[in-house]
C-alpha atoms as a PDB file:
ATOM      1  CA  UNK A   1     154.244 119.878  46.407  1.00  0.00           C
ATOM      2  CA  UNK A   2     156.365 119.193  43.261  1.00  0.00           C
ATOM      3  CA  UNK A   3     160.574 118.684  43.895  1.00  0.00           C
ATOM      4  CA  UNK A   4     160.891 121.378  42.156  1.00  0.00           C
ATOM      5  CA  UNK A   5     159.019 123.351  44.887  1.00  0.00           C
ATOM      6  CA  UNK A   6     160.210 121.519  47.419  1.00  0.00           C
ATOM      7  CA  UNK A   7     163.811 122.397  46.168  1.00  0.00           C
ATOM      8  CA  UNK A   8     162.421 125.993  46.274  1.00  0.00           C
ATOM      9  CA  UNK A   9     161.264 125.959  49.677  1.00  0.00           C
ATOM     10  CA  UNK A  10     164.558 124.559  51.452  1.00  0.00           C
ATOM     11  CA  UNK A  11     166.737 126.940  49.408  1.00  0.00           C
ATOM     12  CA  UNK A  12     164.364 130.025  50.516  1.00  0.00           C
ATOM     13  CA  UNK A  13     164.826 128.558  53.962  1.00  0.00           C
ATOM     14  CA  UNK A  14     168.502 128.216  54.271  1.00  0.00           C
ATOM     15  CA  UNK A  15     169.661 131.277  52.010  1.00  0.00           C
ATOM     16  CA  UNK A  16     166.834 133.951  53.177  1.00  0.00           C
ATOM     17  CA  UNK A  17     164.435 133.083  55.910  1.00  0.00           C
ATOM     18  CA  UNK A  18     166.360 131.402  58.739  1.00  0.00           C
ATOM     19  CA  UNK A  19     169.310 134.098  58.572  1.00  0.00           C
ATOM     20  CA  UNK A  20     166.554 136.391  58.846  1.00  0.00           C
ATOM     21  CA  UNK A  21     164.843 135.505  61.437  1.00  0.00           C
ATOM     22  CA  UNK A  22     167.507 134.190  63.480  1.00  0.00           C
ATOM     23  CA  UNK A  23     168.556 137.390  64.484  1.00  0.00           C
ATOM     24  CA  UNK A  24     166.166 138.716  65.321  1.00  0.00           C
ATOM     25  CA  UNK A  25     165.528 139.769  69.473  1.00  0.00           C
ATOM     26  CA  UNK A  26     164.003 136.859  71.117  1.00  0.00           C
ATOM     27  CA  UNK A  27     164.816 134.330  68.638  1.00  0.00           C
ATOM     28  CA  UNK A  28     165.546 130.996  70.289  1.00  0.00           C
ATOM     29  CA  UNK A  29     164.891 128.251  67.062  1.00  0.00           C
ATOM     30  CA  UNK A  30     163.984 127.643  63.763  1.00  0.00           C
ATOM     31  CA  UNK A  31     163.133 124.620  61.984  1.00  0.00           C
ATOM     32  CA  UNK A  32     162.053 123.215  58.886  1.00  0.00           C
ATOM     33  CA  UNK A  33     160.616 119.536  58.707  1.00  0.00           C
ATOM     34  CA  UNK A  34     160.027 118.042  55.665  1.00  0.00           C
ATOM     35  CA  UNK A  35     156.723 115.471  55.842  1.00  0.00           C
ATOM     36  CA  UNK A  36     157.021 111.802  55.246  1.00  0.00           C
ATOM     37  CA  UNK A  37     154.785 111.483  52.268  1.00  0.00           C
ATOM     38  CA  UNK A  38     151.222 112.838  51.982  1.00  0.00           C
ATOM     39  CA  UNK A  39     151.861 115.027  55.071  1.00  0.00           C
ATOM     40  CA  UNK A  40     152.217 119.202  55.571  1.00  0.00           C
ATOM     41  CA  UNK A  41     155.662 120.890  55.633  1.00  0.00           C
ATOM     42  CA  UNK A  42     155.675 122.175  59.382  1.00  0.00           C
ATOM     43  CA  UNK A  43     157.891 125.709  60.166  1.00  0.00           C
ATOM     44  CA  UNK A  44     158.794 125.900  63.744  1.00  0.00           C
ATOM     45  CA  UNK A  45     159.837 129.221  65.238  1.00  0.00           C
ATOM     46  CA  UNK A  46     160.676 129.687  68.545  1.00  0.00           C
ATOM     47  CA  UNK A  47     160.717 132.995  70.527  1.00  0.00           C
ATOM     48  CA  UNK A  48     161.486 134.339  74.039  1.00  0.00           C
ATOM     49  CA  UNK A  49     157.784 136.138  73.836  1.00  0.00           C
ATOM     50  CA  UNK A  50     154.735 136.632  71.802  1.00  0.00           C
ATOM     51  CA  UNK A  51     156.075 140.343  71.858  1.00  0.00           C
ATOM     52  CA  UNK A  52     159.139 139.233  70.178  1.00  0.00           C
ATOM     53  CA  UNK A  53     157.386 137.358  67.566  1.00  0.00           C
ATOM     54  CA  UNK A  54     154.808 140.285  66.779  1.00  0.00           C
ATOM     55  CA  UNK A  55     158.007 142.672  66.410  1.00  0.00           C
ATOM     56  CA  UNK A  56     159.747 140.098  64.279  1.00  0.00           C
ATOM     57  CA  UNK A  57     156.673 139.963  61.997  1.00  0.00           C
ATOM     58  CA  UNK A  58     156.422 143.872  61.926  1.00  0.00           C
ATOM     59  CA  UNK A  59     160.029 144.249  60.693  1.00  0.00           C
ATOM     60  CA  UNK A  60     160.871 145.058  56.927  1.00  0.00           C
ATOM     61  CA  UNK A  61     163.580 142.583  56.706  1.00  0.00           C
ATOM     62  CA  UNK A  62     159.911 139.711  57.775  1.00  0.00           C
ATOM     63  CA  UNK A  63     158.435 141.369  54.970  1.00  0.00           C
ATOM     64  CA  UNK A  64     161.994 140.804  52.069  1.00  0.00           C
ATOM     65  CA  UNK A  65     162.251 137.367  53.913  1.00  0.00           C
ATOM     66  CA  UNK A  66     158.255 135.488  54.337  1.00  0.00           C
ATOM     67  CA  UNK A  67     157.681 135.716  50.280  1.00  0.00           C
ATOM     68  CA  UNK A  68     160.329 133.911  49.874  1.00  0.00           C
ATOM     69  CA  UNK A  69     158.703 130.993  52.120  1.00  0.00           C
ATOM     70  CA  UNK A  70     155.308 131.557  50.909  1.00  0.00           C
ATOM     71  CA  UNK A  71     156.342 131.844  47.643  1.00  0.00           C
ATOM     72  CA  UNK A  72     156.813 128.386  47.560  1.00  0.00           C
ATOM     73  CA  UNK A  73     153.704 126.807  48.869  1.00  0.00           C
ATOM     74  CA  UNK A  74     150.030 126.496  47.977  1.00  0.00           C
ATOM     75  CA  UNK A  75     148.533 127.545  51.098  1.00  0.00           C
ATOM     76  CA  UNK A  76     149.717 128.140  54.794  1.00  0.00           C
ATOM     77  CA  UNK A  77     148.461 128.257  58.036  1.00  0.00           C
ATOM     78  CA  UNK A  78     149.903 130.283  61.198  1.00  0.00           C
ATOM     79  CA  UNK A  79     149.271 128.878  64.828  1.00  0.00           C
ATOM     80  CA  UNK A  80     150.684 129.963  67.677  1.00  0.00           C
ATOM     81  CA  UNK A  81     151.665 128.063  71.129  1.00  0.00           C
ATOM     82  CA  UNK A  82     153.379 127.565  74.065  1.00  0.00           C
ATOM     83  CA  UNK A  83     155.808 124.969  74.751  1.00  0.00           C
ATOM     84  CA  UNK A  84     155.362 122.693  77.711  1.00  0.00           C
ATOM     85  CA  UNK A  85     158.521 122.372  79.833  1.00  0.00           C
END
């Protein structure tokens, strides 16, 4: 990813996606980590549920908001988990 898109991505994340998303119902956390060199950008979201992620992701505001994420990057891959406590 060039700076320039790198630039890109963090200012999509601050200015559009995390207010988004963070209030939404359910939402517990959202993070972006930036890679040490040569490794993948990795965007953690935390929710209560699965349900509350599937209703986030139905939303119109998901729909103004991801583009501006994916926008940014040459390819992405969703996977979804559980977090051990």
């Amino acid at each position: 990813m060039s700076r320039g898109a790198e630039q890109q991505l963090c200012d999509a994340y601050v200015s559009v996606f995390r207010p988004a998303v963070s209030r939404q119902p359910g939402f517990q956390s959202v993070t972006l980590v930036r890679p040490h060199e040569g490794a993948r950008w990795l965007l953690l979201i935390g929710f209560e549920s699965e349900e509350d992620r599937l209703a986030w992701v139905a939303t119109d505001l998901h729909q103004e908001a991801w583009p501006a994420i994916a926008a940014t990057c040459d390819r992405f891959e969703a996977v979804t988990a559980d977090t051990v406590t």
